[in-house]
C-alpha atoms as a PDB file:
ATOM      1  CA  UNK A   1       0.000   0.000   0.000  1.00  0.00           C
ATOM      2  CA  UNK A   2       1.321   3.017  -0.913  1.00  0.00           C
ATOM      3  CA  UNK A   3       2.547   5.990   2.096  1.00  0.00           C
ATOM      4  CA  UNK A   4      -0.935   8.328   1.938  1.00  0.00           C
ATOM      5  CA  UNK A   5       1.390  10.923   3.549  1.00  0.00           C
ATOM      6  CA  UNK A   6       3.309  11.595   0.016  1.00  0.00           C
ATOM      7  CA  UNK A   7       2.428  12.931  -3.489  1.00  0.00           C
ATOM      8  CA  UNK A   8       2.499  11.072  -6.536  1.00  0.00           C
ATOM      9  CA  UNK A   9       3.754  12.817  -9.489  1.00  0.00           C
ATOM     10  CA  UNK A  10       3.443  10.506 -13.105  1.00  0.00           C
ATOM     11  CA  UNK A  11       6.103  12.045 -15.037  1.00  0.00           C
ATOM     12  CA  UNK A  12       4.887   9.488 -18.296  1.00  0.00           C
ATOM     13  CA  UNK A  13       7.277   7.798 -20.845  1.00  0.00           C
ATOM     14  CA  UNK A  14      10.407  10.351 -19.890  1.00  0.00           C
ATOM     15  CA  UNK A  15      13.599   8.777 -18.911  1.00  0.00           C
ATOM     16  CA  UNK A  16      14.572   5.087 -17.742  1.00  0.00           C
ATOM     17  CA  UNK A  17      16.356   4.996 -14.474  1.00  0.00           C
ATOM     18  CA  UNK A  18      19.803   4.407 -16.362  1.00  0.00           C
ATOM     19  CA  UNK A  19      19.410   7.544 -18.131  1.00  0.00           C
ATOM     20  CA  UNK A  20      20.312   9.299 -14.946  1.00  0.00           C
ATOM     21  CA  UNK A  21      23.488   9.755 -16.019  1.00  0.00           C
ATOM     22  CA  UNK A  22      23.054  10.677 -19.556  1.00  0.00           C
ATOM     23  CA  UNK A  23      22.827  14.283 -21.284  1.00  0.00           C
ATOM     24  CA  UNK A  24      20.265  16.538 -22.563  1.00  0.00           C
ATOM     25  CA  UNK A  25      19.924  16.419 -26.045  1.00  0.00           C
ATOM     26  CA  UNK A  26      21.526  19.890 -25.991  1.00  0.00           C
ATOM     27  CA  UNK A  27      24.734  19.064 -24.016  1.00  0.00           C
ATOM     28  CA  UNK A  28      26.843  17.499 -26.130  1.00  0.00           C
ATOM     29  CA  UNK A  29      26.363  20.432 -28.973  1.00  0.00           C
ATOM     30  CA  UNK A  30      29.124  22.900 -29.230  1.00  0.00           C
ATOM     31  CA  UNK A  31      26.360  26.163 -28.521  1.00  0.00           C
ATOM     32  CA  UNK A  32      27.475  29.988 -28.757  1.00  0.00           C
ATOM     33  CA  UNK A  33      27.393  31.218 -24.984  1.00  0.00           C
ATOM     34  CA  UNK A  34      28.261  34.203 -25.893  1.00  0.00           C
ATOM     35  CA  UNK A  35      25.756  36.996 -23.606  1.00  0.00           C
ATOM     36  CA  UNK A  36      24.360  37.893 -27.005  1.00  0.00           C
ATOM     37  CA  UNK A  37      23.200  34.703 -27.662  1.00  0.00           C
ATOM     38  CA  UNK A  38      21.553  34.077 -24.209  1.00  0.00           C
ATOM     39  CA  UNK A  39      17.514  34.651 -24.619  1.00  0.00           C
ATOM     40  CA  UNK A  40      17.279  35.113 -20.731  1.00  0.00           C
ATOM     41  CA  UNK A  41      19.465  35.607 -17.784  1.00  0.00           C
ATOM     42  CA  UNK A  42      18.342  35.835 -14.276  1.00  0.00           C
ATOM     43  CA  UNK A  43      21.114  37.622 -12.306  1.00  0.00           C
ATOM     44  CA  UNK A  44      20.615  38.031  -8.665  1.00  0.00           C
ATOM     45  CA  UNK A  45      16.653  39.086  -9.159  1.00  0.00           C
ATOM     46  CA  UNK A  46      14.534  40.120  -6.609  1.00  0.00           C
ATOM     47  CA  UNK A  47      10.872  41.429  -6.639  1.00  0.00           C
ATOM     48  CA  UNK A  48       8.604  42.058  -3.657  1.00  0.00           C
ATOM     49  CA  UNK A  49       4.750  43.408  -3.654  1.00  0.00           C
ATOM     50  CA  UNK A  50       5.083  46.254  -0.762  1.00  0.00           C
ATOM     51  CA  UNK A  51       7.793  44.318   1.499  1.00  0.00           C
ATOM     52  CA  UNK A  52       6.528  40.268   0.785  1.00  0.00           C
ATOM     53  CA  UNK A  53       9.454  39.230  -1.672  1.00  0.00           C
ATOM     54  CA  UNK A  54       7.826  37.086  -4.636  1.00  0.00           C
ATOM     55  CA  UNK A  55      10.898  36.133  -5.986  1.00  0.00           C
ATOM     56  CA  UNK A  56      13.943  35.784  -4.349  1.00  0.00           C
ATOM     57  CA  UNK A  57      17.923  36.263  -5.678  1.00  0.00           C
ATOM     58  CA  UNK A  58      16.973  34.011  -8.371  1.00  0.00           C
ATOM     59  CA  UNK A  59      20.046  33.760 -11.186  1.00  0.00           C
ATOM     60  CA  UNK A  60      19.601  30.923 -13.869  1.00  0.00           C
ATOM     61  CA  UNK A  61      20.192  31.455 -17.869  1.00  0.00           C
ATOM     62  CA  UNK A  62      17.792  29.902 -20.396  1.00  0.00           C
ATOM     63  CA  UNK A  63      19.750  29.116 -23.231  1.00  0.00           C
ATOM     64  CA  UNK A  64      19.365  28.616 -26.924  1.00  0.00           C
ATOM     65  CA  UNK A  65      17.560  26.261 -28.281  1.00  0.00           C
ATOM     66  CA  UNK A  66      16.385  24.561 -25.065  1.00  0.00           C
ATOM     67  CA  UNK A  67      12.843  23.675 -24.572  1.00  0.00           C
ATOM     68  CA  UNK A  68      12.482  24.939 -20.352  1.00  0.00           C
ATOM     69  CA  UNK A  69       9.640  24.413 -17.609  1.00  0.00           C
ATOM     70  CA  UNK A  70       9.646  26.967 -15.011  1.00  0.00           C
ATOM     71  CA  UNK A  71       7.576  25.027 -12.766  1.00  0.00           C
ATOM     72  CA  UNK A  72       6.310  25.351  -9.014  1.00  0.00           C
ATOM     73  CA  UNK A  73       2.587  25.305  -7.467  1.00  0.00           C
ATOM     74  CA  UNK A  74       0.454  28.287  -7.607  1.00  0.00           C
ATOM     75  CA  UNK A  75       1.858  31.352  -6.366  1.00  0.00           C
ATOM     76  CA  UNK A  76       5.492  30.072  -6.431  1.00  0.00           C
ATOM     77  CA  UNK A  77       6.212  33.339  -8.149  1.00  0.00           C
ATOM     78  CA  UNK A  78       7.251  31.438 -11.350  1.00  0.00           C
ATOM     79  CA  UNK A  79       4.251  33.497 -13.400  1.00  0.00           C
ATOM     80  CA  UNK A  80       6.396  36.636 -11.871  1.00  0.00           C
ATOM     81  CA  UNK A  81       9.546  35.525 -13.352  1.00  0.00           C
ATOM     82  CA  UNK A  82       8.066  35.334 -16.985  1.00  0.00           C
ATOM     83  CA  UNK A  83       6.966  38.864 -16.047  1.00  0.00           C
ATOM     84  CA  UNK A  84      10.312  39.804 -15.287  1.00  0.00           C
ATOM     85  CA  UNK A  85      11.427  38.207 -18.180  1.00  0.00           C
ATOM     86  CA  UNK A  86       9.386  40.512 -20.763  1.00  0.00           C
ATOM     87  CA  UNK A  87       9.684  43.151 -18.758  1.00  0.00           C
ATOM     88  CA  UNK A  88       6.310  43.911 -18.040  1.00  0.00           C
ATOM     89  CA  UNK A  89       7.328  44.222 -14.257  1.00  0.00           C
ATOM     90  CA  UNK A  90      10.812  45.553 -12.798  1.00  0.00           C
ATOM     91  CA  UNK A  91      12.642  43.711 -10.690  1.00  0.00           C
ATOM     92  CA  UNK A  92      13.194  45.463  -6.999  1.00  0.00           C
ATOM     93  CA  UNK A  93      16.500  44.778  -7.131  1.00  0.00           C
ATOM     94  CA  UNK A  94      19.214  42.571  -9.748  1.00  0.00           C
ATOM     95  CA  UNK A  95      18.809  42.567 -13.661  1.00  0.00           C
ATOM     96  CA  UNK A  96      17.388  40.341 -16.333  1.00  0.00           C
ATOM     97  CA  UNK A  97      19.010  40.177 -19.707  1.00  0.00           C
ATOM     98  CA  UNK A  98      17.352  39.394 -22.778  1.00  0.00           C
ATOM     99  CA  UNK A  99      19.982  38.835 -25.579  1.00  0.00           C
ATOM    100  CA  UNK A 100      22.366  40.449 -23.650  1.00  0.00           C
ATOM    101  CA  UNK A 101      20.530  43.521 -23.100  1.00  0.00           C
ATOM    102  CA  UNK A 102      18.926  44.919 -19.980  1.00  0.00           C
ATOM    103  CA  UNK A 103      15.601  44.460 -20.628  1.00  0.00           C
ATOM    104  CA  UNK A 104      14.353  47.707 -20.055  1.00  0.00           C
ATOM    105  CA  UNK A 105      16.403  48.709 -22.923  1.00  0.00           C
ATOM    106  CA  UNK A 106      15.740  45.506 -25.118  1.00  0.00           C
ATOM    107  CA  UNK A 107      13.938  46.663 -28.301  1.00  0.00           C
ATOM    108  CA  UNK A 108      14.180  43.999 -30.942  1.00  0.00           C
ATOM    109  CA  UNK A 109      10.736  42.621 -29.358  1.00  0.00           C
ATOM    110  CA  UNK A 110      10.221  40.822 -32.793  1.00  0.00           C
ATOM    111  CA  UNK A 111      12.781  38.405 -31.157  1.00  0.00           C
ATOM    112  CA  UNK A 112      10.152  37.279 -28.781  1.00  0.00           C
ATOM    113  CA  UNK A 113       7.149  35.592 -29.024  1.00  0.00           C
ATOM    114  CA  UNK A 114       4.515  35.391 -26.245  1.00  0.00           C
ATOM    115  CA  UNK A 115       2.046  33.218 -25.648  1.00  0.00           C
ATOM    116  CA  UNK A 116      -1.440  33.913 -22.674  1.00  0.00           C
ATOM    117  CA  UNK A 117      -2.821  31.431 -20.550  1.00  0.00           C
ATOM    118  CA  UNK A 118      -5.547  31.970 -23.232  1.00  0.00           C
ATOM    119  CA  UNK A 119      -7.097  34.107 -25.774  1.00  0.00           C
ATOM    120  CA  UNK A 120      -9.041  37.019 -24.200  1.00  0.00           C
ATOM    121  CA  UNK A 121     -13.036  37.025 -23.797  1.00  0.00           C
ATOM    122  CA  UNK A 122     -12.711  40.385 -26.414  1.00  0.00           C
ATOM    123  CA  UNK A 123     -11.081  38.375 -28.842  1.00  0.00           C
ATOM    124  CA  UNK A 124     -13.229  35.382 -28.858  1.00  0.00           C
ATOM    125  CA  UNK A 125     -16.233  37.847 -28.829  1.00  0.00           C
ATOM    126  CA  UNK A 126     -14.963  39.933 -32.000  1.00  0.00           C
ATOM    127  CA  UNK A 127     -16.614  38.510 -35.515  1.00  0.00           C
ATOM    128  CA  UNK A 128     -13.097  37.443 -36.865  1.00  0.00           C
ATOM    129  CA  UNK A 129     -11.662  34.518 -38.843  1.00  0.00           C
ATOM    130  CA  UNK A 130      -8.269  32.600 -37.420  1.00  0.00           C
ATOM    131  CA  UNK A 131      -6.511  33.387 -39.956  1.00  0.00           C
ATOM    132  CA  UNK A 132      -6.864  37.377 -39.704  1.00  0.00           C
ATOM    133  CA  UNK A 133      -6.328  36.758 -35.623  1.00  0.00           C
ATOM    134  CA  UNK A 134      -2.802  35.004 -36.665  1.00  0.00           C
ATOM    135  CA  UNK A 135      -2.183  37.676 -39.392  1.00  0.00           C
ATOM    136  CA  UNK A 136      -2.143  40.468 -36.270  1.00  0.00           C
ATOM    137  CA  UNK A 137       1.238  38.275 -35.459  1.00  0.00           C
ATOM    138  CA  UNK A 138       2.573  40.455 -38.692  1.00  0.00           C
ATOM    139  CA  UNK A 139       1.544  43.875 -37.350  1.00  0.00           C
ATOM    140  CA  UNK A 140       4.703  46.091 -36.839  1.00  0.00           C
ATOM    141  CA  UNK A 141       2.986  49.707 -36.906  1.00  0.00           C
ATOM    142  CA  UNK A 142       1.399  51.748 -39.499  1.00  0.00           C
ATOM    143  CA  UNK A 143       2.809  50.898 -42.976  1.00  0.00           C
ATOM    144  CA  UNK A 144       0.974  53.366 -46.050  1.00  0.00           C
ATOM    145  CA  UNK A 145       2.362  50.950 -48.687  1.00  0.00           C
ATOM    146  CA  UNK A 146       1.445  47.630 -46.597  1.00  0.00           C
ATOM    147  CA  UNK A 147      -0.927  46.976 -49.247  1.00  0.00           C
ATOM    148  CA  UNK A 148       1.916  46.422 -51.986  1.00  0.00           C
ATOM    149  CA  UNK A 149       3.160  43.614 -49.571  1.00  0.00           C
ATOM    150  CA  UNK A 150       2.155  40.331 -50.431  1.00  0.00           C
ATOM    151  CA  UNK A 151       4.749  38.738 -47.905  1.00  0.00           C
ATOM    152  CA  UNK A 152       3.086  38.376 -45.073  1.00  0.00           C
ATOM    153  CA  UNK A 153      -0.057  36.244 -46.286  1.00  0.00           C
ATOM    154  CA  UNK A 154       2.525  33.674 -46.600  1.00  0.00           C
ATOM    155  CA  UNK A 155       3.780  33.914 -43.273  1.00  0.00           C
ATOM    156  CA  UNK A 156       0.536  33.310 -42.232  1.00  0.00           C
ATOM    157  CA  UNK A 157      -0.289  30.077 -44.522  1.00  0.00           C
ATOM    158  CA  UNK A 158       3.669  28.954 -42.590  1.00  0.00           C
ATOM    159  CA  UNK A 159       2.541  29.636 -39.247  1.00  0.00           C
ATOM    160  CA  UNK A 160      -0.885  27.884 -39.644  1.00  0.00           C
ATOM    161  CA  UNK A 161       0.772  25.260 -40.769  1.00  0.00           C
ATOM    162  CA  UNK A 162       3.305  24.714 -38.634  1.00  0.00           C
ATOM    163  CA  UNK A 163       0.656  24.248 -35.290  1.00  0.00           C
ATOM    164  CA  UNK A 164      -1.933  21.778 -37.642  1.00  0.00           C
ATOM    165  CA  UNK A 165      -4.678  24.317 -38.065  1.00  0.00           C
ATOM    166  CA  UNK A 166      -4.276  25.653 -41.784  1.00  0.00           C
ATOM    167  CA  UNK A 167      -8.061  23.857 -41.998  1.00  0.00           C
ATOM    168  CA  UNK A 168      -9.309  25.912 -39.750  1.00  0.00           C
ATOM    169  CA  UNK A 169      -8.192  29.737 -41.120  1.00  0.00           C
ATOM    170  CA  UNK A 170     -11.533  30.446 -42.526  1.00  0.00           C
ATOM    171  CA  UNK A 171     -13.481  29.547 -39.215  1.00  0.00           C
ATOM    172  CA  UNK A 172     -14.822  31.955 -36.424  1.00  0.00           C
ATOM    173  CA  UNK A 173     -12.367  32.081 -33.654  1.00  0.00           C
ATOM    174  CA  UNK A 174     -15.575  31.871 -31.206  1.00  0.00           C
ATOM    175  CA  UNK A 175     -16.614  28.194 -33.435  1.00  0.00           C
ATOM    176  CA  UNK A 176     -13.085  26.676 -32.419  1.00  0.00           C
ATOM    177  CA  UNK A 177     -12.159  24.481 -29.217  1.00  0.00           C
ATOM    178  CA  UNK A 178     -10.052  26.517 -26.376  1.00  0.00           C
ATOM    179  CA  UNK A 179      -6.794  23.786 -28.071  1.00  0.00           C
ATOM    180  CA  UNK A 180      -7.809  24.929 -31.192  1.00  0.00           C
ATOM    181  CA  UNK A 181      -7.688  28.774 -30.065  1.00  0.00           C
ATOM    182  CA  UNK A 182      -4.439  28.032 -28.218  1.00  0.00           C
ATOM    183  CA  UNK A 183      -2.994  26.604 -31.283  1.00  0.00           C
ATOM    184  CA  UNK A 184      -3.842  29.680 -33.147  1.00  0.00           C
ATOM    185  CA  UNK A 185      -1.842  31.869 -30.521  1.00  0.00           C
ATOM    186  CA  UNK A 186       0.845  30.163 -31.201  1.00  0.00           C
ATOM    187  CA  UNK A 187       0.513  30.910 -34.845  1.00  0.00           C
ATOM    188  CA  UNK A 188       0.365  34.230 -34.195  1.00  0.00           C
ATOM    189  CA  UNK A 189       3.295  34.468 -32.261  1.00  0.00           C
ATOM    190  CA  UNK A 190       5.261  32.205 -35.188  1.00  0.00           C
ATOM    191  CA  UNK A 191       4.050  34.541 -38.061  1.00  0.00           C
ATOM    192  CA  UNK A 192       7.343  36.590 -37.048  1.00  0.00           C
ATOM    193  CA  UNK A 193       9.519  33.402 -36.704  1.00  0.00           C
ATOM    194  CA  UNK A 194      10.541  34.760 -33.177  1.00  0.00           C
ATOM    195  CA  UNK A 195      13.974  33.122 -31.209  1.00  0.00           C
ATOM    196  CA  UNK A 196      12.192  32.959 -28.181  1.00  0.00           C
ATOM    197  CA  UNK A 197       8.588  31.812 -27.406  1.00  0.00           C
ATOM    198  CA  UNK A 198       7.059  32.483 -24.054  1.00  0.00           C
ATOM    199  CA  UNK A 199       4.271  30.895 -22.576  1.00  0.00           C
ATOM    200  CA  UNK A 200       2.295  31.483 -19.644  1.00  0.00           C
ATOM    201  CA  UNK A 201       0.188  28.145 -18.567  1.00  0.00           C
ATOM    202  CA  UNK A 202      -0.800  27.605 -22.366  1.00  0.00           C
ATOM    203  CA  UNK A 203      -2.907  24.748 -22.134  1.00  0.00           C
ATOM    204  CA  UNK A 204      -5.247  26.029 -19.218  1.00  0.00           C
ATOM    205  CA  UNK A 205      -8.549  24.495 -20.229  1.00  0.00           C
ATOM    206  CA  UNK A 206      -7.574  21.905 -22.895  1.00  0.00           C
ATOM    207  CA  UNK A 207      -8.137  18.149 -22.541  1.00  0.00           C
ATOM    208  CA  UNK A 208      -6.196  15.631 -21.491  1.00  0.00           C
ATOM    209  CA  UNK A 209      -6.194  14.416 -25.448  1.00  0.00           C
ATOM    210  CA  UNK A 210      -5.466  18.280 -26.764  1.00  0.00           C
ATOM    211  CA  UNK A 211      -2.924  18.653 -24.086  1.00  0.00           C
ATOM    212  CA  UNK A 212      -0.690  15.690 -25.151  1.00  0.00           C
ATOM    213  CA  UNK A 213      -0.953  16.874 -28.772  1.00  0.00           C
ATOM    214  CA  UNK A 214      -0.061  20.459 -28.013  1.00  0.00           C
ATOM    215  CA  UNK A 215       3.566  19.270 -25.863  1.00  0.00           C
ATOM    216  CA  UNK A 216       4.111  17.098 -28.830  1.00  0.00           C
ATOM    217  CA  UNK A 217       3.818  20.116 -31.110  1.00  0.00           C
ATOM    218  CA  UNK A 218       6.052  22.406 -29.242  1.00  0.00           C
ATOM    219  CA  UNK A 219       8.541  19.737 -28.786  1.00  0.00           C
ATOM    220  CA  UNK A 220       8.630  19.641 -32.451  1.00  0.00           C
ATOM    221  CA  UNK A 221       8.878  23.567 -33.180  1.00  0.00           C
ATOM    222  CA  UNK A 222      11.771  23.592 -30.333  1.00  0.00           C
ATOM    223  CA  UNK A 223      13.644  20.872 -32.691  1.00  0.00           C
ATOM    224  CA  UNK A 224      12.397  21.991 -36.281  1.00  0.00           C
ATOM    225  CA  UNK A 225      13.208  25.210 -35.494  1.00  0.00           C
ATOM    226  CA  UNK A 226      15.908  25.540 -33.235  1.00  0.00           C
ATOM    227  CA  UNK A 227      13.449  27.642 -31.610  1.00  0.00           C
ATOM    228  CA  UNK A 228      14.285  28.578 -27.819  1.00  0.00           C
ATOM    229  CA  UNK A 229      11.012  27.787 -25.846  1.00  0.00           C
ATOM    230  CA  UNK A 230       9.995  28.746 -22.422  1.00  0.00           C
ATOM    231  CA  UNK A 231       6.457  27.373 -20.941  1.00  0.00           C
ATOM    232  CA  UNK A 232       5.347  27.949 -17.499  1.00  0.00           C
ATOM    233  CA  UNK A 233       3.609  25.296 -16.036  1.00  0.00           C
ATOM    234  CA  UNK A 234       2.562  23.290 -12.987  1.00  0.00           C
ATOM    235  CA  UNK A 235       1.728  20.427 -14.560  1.00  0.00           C
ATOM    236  CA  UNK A 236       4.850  18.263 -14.039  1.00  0.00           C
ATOM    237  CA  UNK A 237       4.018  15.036 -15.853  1.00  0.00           C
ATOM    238  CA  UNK A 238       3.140  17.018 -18.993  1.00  0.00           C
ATOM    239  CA  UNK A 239       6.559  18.814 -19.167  1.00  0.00           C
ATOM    240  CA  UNK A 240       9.031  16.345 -18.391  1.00  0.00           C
ATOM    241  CA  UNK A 241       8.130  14.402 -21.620  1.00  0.00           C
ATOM    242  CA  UNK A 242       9.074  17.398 -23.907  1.00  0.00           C
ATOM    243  CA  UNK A 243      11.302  19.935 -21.934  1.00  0.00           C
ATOM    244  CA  UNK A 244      15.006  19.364 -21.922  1.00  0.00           C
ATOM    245  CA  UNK A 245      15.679  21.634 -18.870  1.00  0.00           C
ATOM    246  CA  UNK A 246      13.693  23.115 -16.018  1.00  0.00           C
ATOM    247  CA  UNK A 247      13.581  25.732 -13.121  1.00  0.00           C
ATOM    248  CA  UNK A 248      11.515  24.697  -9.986  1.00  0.00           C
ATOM    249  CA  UNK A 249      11.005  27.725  -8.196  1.00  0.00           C
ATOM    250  CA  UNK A 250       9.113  28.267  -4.792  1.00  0.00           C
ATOM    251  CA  UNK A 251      10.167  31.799  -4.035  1.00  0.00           C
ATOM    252  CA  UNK A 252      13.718  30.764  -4.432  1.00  0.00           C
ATOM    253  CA  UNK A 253      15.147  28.366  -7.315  1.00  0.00           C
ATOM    254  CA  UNK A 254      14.884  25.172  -5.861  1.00  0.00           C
ATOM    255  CA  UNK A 255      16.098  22.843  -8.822  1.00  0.00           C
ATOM    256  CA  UNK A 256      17.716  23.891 -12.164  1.00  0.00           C
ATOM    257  CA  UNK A 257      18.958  21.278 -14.569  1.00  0.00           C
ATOM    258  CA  UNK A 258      17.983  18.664 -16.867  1.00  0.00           C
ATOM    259  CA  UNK A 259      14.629  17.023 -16.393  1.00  0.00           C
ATOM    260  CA  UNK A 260      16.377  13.799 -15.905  1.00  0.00           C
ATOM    261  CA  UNK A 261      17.932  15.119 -12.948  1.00  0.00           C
ATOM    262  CA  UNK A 262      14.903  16.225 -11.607  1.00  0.00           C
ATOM    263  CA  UNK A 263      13.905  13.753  -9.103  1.00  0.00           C
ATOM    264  CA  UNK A 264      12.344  13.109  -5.671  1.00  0.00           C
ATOM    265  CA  UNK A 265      14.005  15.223  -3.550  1.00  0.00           C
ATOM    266  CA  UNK A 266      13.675  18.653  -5.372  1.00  0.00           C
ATOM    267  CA  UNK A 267      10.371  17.425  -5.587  1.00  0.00           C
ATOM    268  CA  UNK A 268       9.959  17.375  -2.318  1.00  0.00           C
ATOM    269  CA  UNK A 269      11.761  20.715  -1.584  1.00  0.00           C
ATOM    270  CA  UNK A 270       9.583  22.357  -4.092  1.00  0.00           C
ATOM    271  CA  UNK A 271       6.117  21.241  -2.755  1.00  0.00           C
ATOM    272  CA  UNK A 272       7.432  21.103   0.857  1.00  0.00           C
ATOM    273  CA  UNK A 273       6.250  17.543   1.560  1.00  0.00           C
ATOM    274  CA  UNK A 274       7.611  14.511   0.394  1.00  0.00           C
ATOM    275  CA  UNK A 275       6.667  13.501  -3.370  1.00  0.00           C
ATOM    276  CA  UNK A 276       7.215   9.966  -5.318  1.00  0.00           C
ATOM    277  CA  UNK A 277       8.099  10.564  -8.887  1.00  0.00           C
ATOM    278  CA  UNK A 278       6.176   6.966 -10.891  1.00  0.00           C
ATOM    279  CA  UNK A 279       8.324   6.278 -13.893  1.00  0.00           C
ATOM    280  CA  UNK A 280       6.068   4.644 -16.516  1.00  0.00           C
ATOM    281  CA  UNK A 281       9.088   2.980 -18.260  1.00  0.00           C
ATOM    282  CA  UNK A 282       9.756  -1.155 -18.715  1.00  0.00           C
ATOM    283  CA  UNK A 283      10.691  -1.376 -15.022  1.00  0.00           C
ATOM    284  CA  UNK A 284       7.878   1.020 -13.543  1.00  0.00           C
ATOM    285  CA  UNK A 285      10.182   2.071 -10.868  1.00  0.00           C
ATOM    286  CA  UNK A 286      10.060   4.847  -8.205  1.00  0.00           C
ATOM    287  CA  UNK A 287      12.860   7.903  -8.411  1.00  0.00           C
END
């Protein structure tokens, strides 16, 4: 009979137990650290609501091309740290670097895609097709000879493409599933082939089935497109089959490494009682 007293987190088809000691696929590559080429870097960030610190002296880099999980249970402050991240709040006290730049002075935003929990009541209200929703992705400011370009229809076609819902560009965004509207975030965000994709808990509201499909798709933007992406998340099981790295943060950074290294006892630090990771591999063994 199993200890009532501790959590049981199914992680799915991730790692055997042997793999332990293995690398992320990104390890062995030979990968430009230059500070340039480092979509985010958390260096000694801080950031309190009146005197409560959220987040505390948190430094980790995302690097590029990894596929990360900044995971932790609700109000962990790991939906802070993706505000941090696009600068949407400032940190009370160290600095986070996008591309090397502060990013209060980062500018190149078309470098960085974002992705909502989901898309906003307005939105699904307004009497508009999912294709002209994903062309907004294209929208860089007024442009009085936009209508001699005929690039950016194209971009569109990609992006719908690339997330499976080029059948669906002629639909009414309010006639689509909350997946399918997720999906067509996504496109939105890919119409200006970004390096770095942000989500916030994207697949609030989808079904187990939808949920499965939409890792699977990221997994295979993050590889077919070298793509750097970040997802926030408390959903452990769901991550761990796709991400190659992740932060567990509570406040402070409890774990950052390889999912494979993630195991019982950051667990267990992050959730503050003791957690059994179930490995659905050959063996079906406990980490």
């Amino acid at each position: 009979m199993e200890n009532p007293s501790r959590e049981n987190i199914q992680t799915g088809n991730v790692f055997n137990e042997t793999d332990t000691n293995s690398h992320s696929q990104h390890d062995d590559l030979l990968v430009d650290l230059s500070p340039g080429r480092i979509p985010i870097k958390f260096d000694e960030v801080w950031f309190s609501y009146d005197t409560e610190p959220v987040v505390r002296d948190i430094n980790f880099s995302i690097g590029p091309g990894e596929f990360a999980a900044i995971l932790g249970p609700n109000g962990s402050g790991k939906t802070t740290l993706m505000k941090l991240a696009l600068g949407l709040i400032k940190p009370s006290s160290g600095r986070v670097l996008l591309f090397g730049q502060a990013v209060e002075s980062f500018r190149d935003w078309s470098r960085v895609g974002y992705v909502p929990q989901r898309i906003g009541a307005t939105e699904t209200r307004f009497p508009a097709t999912v294709r002209e929703i994903v062309g907004f992705g294209s929208y860089s400011g007024f442009n009085p000879f936009s209508f001699l370009l005929n690039s950016d229809s194209s971009l569109v076609d990609d992006a719908m493409e690339l997330v499976g819902i080029e059948q669906l560009a002629n639909r009414r965004v309010s006639d689509i599933s909350v997946g399918q509207q997720q999906r067509m975030l996504i496109a939105r965000s890919l119409v200006r082939r970004p390096d770095l994709m942000v989500m916030d808990e994207p697949v609030a509201g989808v079904d187990a089935a939808g949920e499965e499909q939409f890792h699977s798709m990221l997994s295979r933007l993050n590889k077919e497109l070298g793509m750097t992406i970040v997802i926030v998340s408390h959903d452990i099981g769901a991550v761990m089959r796709e991400a190659t790295t992740c932060a567990c943060v509570n406040r402070d950074i409890v774990f950052h490494g390889p999912v494979h290294q993630l195991d019982a006892g950051a667990l267990s630090d992050l959730y503050g009682f003791p957690v059994d990771v179930l490995m659905h591999d050959s063996e079906h063994t406990h980490r």
